[in-house]
Every structure is written in structure tokens, then in C-alpha cells.
C-alpha atoms as a PDB file:
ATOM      1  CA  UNK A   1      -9.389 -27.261 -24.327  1.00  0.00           C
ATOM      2  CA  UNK A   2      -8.252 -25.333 -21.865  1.00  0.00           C
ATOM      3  CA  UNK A   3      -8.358 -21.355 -22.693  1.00  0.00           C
ATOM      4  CA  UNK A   4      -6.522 -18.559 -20.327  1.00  0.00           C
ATOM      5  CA  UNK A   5      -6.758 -14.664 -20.931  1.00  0.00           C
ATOM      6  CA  UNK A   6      -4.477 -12.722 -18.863  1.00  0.00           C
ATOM      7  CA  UNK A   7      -5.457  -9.313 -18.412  1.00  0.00           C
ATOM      8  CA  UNK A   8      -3.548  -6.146 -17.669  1.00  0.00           C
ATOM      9  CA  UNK A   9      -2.968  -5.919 -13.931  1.00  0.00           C
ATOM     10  CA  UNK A  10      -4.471  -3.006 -12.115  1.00  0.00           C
ATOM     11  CA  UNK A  11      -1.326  -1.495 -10.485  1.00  0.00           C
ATOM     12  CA  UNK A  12      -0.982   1.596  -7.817  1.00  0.00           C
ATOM     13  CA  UNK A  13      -0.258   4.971 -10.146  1.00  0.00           C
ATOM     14  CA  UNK A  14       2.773   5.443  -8.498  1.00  0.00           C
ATOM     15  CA  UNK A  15       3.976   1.416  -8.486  1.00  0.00           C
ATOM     16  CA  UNK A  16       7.003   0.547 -11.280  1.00  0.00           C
ATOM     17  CA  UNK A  17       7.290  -2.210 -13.166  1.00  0.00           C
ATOM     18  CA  UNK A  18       7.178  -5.457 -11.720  1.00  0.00           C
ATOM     19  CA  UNK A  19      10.410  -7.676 -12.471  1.00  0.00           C
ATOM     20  CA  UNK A  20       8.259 -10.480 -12.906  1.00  0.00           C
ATOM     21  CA  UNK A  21       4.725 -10.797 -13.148  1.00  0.00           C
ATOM     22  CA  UNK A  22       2.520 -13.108 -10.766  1.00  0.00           C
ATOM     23  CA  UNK A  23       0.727 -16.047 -12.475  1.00  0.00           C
ATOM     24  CA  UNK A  24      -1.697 -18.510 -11.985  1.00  0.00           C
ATOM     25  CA  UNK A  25      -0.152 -22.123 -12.574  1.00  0.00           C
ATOM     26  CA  UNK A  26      -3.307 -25.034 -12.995  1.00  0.00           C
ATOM     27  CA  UNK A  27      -2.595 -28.716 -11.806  1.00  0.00           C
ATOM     28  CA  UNK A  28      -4.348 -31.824 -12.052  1.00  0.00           C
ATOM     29  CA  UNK A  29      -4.269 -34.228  -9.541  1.00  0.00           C
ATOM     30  CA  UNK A  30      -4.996 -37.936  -9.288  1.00  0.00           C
ATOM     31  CA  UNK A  31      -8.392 -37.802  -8.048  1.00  0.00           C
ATOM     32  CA  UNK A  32      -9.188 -35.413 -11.503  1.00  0.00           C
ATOM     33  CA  UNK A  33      -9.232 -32.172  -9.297  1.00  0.00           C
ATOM     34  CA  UNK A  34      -7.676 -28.981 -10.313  1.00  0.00           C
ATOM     35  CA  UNK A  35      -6.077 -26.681  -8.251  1.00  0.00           C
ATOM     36  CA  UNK A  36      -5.383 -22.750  -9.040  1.00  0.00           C
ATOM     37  CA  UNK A  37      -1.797 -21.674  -7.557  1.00  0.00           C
ATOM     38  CA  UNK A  38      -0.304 -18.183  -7.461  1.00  0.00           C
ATOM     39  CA  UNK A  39       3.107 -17.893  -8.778  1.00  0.00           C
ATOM     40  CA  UNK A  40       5.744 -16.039  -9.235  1.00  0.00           C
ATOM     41  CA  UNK A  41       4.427 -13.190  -6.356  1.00  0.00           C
ATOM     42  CA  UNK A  42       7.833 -10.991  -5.958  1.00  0.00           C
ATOM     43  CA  UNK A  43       6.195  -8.195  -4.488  1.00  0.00           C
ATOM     44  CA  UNK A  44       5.796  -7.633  -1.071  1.00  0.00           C
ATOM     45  CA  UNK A  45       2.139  -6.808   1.144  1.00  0.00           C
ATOM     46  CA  UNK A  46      -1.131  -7.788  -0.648  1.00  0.00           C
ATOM     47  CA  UNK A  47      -2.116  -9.220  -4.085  1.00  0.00           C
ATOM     48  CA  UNK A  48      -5.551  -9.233  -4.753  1.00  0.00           C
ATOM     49  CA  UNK A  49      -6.349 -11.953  -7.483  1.00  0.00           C
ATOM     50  CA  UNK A  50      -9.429 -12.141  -9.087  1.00  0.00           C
ATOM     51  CA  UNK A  51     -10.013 -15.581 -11.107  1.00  0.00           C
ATOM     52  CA  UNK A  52     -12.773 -15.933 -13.492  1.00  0.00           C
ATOM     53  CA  UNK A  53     -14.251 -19.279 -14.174  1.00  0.00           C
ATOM     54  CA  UNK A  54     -16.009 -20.257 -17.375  1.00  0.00           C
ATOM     55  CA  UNK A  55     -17.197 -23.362 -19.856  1.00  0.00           C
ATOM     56  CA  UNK A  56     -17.103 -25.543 -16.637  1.00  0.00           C
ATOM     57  CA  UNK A  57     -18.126 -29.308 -17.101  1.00  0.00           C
ATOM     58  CA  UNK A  58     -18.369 -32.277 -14.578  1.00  0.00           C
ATOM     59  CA  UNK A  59     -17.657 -29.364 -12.066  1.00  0.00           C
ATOM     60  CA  UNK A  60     -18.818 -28.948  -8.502  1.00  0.00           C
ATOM     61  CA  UNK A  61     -18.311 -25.084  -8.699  1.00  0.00           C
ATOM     62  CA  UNK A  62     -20.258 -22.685 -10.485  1.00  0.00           C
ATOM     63  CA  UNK A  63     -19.099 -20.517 -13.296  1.00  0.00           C
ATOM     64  CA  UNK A  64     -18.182 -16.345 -11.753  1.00  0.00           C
ATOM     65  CA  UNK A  65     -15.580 -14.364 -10.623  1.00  0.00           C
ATOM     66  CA  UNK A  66     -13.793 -14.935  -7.340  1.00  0.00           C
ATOM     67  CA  UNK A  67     -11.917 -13.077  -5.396  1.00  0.00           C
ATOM     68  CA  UNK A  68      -8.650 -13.629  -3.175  1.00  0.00           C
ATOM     69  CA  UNK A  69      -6.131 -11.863  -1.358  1.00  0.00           C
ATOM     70  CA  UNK A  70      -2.779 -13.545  -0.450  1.00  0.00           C
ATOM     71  CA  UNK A  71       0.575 -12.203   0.516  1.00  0.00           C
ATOM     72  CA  UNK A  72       2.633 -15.148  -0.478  1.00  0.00           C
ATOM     73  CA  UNK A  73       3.525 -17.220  -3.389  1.00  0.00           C
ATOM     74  CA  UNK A  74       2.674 -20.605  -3.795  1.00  0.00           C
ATOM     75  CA  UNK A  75      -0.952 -19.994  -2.517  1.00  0.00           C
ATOM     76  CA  UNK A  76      -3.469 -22.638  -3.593  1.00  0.00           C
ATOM     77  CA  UNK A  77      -6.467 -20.232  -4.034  1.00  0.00           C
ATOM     78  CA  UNK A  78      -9.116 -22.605  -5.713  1.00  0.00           C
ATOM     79  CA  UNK A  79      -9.729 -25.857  -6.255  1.00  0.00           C
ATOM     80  CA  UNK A  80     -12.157 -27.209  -8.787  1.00  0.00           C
ATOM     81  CA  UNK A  81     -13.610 -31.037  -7.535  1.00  0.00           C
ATOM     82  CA  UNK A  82     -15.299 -33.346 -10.359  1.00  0.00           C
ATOM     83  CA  UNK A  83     -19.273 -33.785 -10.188  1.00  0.00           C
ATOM     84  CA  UNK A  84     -18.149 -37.640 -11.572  1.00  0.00           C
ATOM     85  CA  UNK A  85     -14.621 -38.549 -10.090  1.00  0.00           C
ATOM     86  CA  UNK A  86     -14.103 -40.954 -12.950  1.00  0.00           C
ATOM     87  CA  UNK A  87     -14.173 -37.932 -15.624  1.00  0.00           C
ATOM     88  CA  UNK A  88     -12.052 -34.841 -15.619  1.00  0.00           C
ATOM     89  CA  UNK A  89     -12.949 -31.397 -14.764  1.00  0.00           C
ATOM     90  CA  UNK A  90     -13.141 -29.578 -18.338  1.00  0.00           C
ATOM     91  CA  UNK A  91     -13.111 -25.439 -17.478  1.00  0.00           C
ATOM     92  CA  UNK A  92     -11.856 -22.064 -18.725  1.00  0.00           C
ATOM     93  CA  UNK A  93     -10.692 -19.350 -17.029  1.00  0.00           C
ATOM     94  CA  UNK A  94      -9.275 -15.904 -17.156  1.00  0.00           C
ATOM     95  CA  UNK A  95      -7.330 -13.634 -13.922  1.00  0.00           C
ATOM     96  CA  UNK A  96      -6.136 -10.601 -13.459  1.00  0.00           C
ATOM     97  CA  UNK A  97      -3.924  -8.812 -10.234  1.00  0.00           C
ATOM     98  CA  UNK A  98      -4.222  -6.148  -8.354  1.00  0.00           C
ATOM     99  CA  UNK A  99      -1.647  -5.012  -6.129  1.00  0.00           C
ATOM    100  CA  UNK A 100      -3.097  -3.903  -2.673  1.00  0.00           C
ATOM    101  CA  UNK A 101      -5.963  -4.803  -0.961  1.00  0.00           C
ATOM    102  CA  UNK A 102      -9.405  -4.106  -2.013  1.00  0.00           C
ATOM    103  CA  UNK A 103     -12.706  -3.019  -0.214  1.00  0.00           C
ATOM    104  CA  UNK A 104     -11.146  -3.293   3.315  1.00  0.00           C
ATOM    105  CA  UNK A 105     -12.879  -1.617   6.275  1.00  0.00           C
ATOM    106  CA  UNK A 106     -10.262   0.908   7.168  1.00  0.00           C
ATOM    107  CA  UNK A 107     -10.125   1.942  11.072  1.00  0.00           C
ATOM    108  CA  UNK A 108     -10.559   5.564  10.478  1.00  0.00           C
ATOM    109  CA  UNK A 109     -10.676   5.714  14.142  1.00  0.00           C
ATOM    110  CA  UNK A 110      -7.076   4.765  14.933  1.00  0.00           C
ATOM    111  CA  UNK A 111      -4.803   7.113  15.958  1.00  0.00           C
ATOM    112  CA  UNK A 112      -1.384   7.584  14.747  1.00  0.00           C
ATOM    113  CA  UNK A 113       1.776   9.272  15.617  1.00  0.00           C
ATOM    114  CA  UNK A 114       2.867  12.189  13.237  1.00  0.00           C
ATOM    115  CA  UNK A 115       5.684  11.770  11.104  1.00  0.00           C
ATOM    116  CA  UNK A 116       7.963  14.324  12.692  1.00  0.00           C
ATOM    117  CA  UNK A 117      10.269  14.700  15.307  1.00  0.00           C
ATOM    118  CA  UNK A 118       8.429  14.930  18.804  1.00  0.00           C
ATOM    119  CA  UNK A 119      10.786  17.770  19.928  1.00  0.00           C
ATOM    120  CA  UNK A 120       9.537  20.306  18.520  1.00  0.00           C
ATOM    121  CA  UNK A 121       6.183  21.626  17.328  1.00  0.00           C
ATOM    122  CA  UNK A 122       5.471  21.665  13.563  1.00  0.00           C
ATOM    123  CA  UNK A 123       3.373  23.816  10.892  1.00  0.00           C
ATOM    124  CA  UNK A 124       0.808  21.423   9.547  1.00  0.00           C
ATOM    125  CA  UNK A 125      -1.330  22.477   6.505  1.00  0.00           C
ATOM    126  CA  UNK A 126      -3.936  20.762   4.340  1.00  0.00           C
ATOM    127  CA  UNK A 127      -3.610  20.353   0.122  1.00  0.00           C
ATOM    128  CA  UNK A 128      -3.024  18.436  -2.916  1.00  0.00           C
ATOM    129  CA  UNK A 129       0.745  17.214  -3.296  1.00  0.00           C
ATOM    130  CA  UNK A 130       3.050  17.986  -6.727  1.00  0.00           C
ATOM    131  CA  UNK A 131       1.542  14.527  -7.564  1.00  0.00           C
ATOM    132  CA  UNK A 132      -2.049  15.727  -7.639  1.00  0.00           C
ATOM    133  CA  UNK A 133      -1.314  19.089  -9.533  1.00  0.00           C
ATOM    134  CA  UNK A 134       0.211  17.310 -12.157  1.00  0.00           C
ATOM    135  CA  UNK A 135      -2.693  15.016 -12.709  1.00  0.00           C
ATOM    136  CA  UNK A 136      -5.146  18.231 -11.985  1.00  0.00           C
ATOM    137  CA  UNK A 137      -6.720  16.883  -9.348  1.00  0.00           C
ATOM    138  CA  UNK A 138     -10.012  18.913  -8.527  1.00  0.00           C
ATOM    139  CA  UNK A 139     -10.844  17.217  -5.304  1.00  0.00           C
ATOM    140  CA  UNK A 140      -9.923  19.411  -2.857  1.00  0.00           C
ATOM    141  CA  UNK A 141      -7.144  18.932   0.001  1.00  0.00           C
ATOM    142  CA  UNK A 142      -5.790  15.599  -0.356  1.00  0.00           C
ATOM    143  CA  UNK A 143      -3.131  15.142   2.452  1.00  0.00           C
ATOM    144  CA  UNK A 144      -0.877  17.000   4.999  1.00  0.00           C
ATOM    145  CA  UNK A 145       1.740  18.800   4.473  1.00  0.00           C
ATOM    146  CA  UNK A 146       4.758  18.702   7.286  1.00  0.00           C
ATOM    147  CA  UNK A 147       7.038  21.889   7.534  1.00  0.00           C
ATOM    148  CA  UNK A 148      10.546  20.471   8.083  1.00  0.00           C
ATOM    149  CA  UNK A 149      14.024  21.918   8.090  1.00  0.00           C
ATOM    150  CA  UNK A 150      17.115  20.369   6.038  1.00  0.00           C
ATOM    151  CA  UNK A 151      18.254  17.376   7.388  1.00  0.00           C
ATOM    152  CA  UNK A 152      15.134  16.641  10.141  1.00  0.00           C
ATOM    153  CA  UNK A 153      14.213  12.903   9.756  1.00  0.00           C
ATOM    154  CA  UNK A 154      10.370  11.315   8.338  1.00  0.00           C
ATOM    155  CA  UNK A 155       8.883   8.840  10.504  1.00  0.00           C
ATOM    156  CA  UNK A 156       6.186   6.165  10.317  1.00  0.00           C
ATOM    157  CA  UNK A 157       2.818   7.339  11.344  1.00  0.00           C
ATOM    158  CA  UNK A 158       1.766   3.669  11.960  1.00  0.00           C
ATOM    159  CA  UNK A 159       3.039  -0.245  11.437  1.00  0.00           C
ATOM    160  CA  UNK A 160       2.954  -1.151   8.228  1.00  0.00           C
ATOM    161  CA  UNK A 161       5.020  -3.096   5.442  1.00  0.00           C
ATOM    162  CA  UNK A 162       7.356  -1.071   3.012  1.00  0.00           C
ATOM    163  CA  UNK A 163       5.657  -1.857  -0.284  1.00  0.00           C
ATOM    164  CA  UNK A 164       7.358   0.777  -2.827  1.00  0.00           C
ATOM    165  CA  UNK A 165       9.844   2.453  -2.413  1.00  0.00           C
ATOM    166  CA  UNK A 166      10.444   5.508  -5.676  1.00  0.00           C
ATOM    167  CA  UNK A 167      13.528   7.028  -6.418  1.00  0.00           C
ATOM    168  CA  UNK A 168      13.432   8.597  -9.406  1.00  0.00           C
ATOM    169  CA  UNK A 169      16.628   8.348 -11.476  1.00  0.00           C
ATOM    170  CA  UNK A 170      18.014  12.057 -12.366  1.00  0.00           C
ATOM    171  CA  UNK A 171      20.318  12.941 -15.450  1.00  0.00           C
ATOM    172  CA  UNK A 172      23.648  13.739 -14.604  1.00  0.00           C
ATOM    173  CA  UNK A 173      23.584  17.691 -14.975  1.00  0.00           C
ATOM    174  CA  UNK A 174      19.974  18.053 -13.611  1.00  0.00           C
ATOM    175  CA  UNK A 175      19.855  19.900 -10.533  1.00  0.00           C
ATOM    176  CA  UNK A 176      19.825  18.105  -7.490  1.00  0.00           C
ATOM    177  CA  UNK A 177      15.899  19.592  -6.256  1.00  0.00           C
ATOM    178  CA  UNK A 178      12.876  20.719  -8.720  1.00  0.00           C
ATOM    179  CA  UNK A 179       9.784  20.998  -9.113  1.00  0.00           C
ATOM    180  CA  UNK A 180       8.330  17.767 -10.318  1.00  0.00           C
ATOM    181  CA  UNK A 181       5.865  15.170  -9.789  1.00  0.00           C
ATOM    182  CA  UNK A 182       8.947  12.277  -9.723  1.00  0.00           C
ATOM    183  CA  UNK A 183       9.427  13.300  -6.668  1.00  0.00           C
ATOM    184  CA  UNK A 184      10.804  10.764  -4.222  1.00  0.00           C
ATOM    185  CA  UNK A 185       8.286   8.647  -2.012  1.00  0.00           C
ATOM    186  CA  UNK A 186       7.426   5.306  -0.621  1.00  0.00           C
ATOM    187  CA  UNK A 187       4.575   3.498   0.026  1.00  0.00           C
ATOM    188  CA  UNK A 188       3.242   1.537   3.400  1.00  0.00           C
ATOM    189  CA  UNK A 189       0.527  -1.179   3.686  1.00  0.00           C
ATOM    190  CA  UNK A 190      -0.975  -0.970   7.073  1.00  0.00           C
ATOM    191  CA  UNK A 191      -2.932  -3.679   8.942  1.00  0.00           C
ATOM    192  CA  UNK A 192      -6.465  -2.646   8.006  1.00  0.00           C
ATOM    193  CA  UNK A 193      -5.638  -2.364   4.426  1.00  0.00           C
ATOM    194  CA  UNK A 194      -5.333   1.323   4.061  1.00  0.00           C
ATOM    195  CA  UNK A 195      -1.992   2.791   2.728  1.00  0.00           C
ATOM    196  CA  UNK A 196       0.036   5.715   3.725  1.00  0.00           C
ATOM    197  CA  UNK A 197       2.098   7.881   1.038  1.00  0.00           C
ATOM    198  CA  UNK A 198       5.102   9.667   2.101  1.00  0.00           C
ATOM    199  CA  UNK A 199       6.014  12.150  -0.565  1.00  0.00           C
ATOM    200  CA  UNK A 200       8.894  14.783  -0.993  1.00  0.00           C
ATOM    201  CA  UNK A 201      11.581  12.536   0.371  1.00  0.00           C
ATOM    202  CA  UNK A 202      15.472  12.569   0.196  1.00  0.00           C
ATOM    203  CA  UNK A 203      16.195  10.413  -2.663  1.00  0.00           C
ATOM    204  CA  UNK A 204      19.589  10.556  -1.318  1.00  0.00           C
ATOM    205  CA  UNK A 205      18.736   9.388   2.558  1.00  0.00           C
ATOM    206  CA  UNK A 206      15.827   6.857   2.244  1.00  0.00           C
ATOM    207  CA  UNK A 207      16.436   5.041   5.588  1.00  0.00           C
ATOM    208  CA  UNK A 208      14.138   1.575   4.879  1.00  0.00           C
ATOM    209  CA  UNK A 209      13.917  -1.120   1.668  1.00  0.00           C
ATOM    210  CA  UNK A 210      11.128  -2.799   0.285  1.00  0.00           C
ATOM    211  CA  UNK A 211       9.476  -5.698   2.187  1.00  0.00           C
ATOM    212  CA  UNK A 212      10.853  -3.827   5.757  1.00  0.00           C
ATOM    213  CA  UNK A 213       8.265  -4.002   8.264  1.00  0.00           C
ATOM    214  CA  UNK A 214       8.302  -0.440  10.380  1.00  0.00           C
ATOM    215  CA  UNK A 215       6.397   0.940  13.620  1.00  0.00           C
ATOM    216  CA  UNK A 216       5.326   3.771  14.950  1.00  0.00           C
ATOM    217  CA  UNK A 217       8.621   6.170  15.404  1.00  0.00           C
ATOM    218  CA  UNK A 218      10.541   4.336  12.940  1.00  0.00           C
ATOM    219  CA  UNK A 219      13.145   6.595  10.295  1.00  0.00           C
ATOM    220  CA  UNK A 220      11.863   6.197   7.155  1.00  0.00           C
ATOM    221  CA  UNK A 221      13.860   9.332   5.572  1.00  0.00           C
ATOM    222  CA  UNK A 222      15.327  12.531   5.496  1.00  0.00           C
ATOM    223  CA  UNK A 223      13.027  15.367   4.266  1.00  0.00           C
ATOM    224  CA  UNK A 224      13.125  16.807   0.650  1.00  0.00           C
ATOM    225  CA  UNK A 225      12.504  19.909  -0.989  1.00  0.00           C
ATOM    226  CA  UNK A 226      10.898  21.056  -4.131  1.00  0.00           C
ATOM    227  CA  UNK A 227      12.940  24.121  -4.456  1.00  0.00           C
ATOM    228  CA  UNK A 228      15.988  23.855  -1.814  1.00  0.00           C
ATOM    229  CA  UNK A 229      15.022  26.147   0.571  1.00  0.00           C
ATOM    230  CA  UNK A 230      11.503  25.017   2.215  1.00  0.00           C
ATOM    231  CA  UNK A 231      11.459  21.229   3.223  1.00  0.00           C
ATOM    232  CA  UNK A 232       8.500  19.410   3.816  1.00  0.00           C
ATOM    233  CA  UNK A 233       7.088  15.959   3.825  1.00  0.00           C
ATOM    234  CA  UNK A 234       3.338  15.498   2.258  1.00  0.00           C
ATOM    235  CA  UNK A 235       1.452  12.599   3.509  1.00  0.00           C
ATOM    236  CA  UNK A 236      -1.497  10.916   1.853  1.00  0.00           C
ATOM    237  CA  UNK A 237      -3.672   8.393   3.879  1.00  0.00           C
ATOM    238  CA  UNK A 238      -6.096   6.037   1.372  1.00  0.00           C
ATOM    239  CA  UNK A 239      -7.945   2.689   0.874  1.00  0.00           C
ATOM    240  CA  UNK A 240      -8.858   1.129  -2.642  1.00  0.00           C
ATOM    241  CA  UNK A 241     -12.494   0.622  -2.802  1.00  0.00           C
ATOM    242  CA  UNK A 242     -14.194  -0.817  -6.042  1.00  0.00           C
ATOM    243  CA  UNK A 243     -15.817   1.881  -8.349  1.00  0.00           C
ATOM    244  CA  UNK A 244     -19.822   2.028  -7.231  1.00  0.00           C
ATOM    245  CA  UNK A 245     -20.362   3.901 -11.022  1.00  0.00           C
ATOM    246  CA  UNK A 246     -21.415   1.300 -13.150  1.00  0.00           C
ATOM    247  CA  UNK A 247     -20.629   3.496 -16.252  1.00  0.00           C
ATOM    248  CA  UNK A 248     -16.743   4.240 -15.250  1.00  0.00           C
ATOM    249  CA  UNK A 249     -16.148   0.758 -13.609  1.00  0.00           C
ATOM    250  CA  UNK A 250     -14.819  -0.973 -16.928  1.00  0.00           C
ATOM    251  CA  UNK A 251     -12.511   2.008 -17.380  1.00  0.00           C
ATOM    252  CA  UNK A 252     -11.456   2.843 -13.661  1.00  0.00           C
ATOM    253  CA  UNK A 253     -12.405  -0.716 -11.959  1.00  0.00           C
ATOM    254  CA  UNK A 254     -10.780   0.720  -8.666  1.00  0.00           C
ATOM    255  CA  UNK A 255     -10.783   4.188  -6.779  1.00  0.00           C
ATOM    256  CA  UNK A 256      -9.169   6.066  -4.248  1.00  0.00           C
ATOM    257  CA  UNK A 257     -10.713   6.737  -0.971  1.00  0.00           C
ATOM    258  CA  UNK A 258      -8.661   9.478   1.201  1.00  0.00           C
ATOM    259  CA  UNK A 259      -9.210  10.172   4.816  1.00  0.00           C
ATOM    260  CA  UNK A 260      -7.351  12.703   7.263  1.00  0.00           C
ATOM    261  CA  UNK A 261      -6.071  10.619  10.350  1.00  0.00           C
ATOM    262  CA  UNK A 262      -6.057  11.221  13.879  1.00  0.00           C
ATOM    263  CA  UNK A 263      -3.198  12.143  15.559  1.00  0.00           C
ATOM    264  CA  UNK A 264      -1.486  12.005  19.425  1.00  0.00           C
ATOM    265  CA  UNK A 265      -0.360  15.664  20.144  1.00  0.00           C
ATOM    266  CA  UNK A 266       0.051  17.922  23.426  1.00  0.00           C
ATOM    267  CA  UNK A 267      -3.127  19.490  22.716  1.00  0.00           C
ATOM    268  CA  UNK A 268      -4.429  15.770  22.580  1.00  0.00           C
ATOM    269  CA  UNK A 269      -5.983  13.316  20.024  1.00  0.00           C
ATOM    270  CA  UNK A 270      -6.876  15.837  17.288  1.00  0.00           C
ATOM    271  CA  UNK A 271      -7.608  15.430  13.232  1.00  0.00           C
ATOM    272  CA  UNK A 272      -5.256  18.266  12.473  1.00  0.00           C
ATOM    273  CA  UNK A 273      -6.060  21.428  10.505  1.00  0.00           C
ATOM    274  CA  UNK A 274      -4.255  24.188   9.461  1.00  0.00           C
ATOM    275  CA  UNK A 275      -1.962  25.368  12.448  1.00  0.00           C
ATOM    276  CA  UNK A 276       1.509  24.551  14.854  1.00  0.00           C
ATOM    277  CA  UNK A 277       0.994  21.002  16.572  1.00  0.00           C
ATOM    278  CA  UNK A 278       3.437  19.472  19.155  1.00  0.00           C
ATOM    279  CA  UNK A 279       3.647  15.799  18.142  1.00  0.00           C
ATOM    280  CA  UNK A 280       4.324  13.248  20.851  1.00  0.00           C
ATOM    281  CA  UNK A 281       5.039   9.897  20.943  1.00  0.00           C
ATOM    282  CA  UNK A 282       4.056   7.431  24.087  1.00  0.00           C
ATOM    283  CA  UNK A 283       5.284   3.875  24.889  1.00  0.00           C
ATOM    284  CA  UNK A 284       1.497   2.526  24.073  1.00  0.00           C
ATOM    285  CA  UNK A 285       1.599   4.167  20.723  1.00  0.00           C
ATOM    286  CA  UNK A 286       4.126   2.424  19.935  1.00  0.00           C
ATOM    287  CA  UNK A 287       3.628  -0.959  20.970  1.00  0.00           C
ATOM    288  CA  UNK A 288       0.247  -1.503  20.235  1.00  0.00           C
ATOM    289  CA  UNK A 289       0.422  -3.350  16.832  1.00  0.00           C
ATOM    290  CA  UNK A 290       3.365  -4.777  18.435  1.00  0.00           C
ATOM    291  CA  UNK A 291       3.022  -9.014  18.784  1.00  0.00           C
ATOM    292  CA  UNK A 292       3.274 -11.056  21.904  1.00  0.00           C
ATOM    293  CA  UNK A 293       7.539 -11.585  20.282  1.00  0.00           C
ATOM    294  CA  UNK A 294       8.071  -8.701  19.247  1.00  0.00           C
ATOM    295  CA  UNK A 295       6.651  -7.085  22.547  1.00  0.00           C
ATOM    296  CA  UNK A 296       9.221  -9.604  24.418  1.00  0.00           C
ATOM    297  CA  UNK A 297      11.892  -8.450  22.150  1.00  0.00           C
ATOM    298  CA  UNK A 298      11.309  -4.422  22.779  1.00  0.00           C
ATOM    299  CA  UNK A 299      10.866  -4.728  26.615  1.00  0.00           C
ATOM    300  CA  UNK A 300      13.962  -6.707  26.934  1.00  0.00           C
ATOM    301  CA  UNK A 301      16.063  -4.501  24.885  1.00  0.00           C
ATOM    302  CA  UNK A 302      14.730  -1.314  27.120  1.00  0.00           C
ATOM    303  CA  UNK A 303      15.815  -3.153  29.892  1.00  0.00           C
ATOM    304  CA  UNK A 304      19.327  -3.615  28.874  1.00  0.00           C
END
């Protein structure tokens, strides 16, 4: 008999519900194989799966965990061959999801544009966002803070896929800007499988949907405020990384791994600290991640 356990997915802290949760769908073939299909994946960027296999007779693969990351539905991630083709493949199995990737090798290296305007210099500063003070975070400066003015425009640092997008939903007489960690944001998945947060956004002017791929440059939003007077944008740059601790691992199976990016500014290619930086924004910076059509595309359209 066949047994499945679904376990409870390991989502982002900040990801909503899912409208429908990915499964794994088992079919057996003519030859007594079995494949393992993901379905039901809604969700834009990565889903890493990890499939358990268990009580396996007349099987050519051995019993474990494996993992897989896909980004679309109807993946065939496994598939289980008899030992004797004349017999079927008797197994058990478990899964469980986790949305993003997982122990990628980020590019710490890479260089990104900042998520300002480039025509004018802005007041950077190091810290934890409302996010982190709310959940007492006691690990020092977390991301960057961008000093922005009412109405000035967030851009993407990098290329990446839209993969949440939060807009907290306010009560009709609740004032329009507080002081809370529901504060607007969304959520990219870059190429090397780290993520950048935006935070403190216009609920009212987010410029991009989820699934929308963006570049370098691209509006994303309008700045928000936490009080209506100072406007800002807080950016946190992360990978997921499995937890080395042994002891916390069944508890916290995943953790967060910050890093402070480099950016292109007038004074250079600098990891910026505390100060006034003039952002810039060059033609390669933007078309590096670019492909060979969407290159085509971009140098065509400049040309018109």
C-alpha cells in the first residue's frame, strides 16, 4: 500500500498564503515504472521539493531524501524503475516544499545598481528594518536604508523575477502611514539564488506584479514612509542556506544568510557605509544579465 505524508511547507516569513498548494501526483506506467510529478506549482521563481523515499521493493533506487528545484509545473522529478520488470515497484514516500532556492552559491561579488534615482546623491545608512524590530532581531545591521523624498521612485538593484508582492490591507479609518511591521514590500529572486527585499513601499504606487521579470533601472515603486514625513526604502539582500546546528535543524530546517552588496557609484564600485553616495547607472550595468533577444530587443528600441 501506498502511504504519503505531506508535511507543512517551509515558506518565506513574509510569503502569504498560497491559493493552492503544489503536490506531488505518482503514475504508473506500462513498463511498471513510477514517475513523481509536481503539480499544481502557482507560484512564480523556485520551488525546492524535497521527496522522501521509503519501504521500497523490486526498486532500482535506494531509500533517502532527494532534493529538486524546478520553476514549473508539470515537472517529472523522479522516476522509480523495477529491479524485475514483470513485478511492480511497491514504495512509500513523503515531500515537503520550500519556496526559494536552497544552498545556492550566491555571487557576493556582483555589483549592482542602487535603488534610487541616479540624479542625485542619496543618504545611505546601515540597520535592522521595522520587520526585524518587531521580531527583536539581535543581529546587528541587517540592510540599507535609502533616504528618499515623497514621490521619488524604487528601482531594481539587479534582474530578478517578482516573487511576492505585500500589500497589506488597512481598515477603513486607519491612517494612511504608521509605524508597523505590515509594511508594504516585495520580493525578487535573482539569478544566483539570492533574494532582494524592498521594504517601506507605497502600497498605493507598486509599479510591477507577481511573476514580472525586471532589470537593473526598472520602477518597482514609489517610496513609503513610516511616519509621513521621512521616506525611505530599506533593502535586505539574503540567500537560504540549510541550518549547520544539528540541535535547531528540526525546528528551523532553513536560515537566513544576509550580505551587503556592492554598488556602481561616482566614487566607484564601493560596499556602502554610512554616508551621501551618487548612484549611477551605465549601459553595461544594465544589460549584462540581459539575453542574446532581449539584448536585440533593447538595442533596437534605442535606435528608434
Amino acid at each position: 500500500m501506498i502511504r504519503i505524508f505531506l508535511t507543512a511547507s517551509f515558506a518565506l516569513m513574509f510569503v502569504g498564503a498560497v491559493a493552492q498548494s503544489p503536490t506531488i501526483r505518482t503514475q504508473r506506467n506500462e513498463n511498471n515504472s513510477v514517475d513523481f510529478i509536481l503539480e499544481n506549482k502557482t507560484r512564480p521563481g523556485t520551488l525546492t521539493v524535497f521527496l522522501t523515499l521509503r519501504d521500497l521493493q523490486n526498486c532500482n533506487t535506494a531509500s533517502g531524501t532527494f532534493r529538486y528545484e524546478t520553476r514549473y509545473t508539470g515537472t517529472r522529478l523522479l522516476s522509480l524503475r523495477p529491479a524485475d520488470d514483470t513485478r511492480g515497484v511497491r514504495y512509500g514516500y513523503s515531500y515537503r516544499f520550500f519556496l526559494g532556492p536552497v544552498d545556492k552559491e550566491p555571487d557576493t561579488a556582483f555589483v549592482y545598481r542602487m535603488p534610487t534615482t541616479v540624479r542625485w546623491p542619496v543618504r545611505v545608512s546601515r540597520g535592522v528594518s521595522v520587520y526585524d524590530r518587531f521580531r527583536k532581531e539581535k543581529k546587528g545591521a541587517l540592510g540599507l536604508h535609502f533616504e528618499m523624498e515623497k514621490g521619488d521612485t524604487v528601482y531594481a538593484m539587479r534582474r530578478g523575477t517578482v516573487v511576492e508582492v505585500g500589500i497589506p490591507e488597512r481598515e477603513p479609518d486607519a491612517p494612511a502611514v504608521s509605524f508597523t511591521s505590515e509594511s508594504p514590500d516585495l520580493l525578487v529572486e535573482q539569478p544566483d539564488g539570492t533574494l532582494a527585499w524592498y521594504i517601506c513601499l507605497d502600497g498605493d504606487n507598486v509599479l510591477v506584479e507577481i511573476g514580472d521579470e525586471v532589470l537593473p533601472g526598472t520602477p518597482l515603486a514609489l517610496a513609503g514612509s513610516y511616519d509621513g514625513e521621512r521616506y525611505k526604502v530599506s533593502v535586505q539582500t539574503f540567500w537560504w542556506e540549510s541550518n549547520p546546528d544539528p540541535k535547531e535543524r528540526e525546528r528551523k530546517p532553513f536560515i537566513r544568510k544576509h550580505f551587503f552588496p556592492q554598488f556602481v557609484t561616482e566614487e566607484g564600485v564601493v560596499c556602502v557605509e554610512k554616508g551621501v553616495y551618487r548612484p549611477v547607472e551605465t549601459e553595461e550595468l544594465v544589460i549584462r544579465e540581459m539575453n542574446r533577444k532581449e539584448l536585440k530587443k533593447h538595442r533596437g528600441g534605442k535606435k528608434r
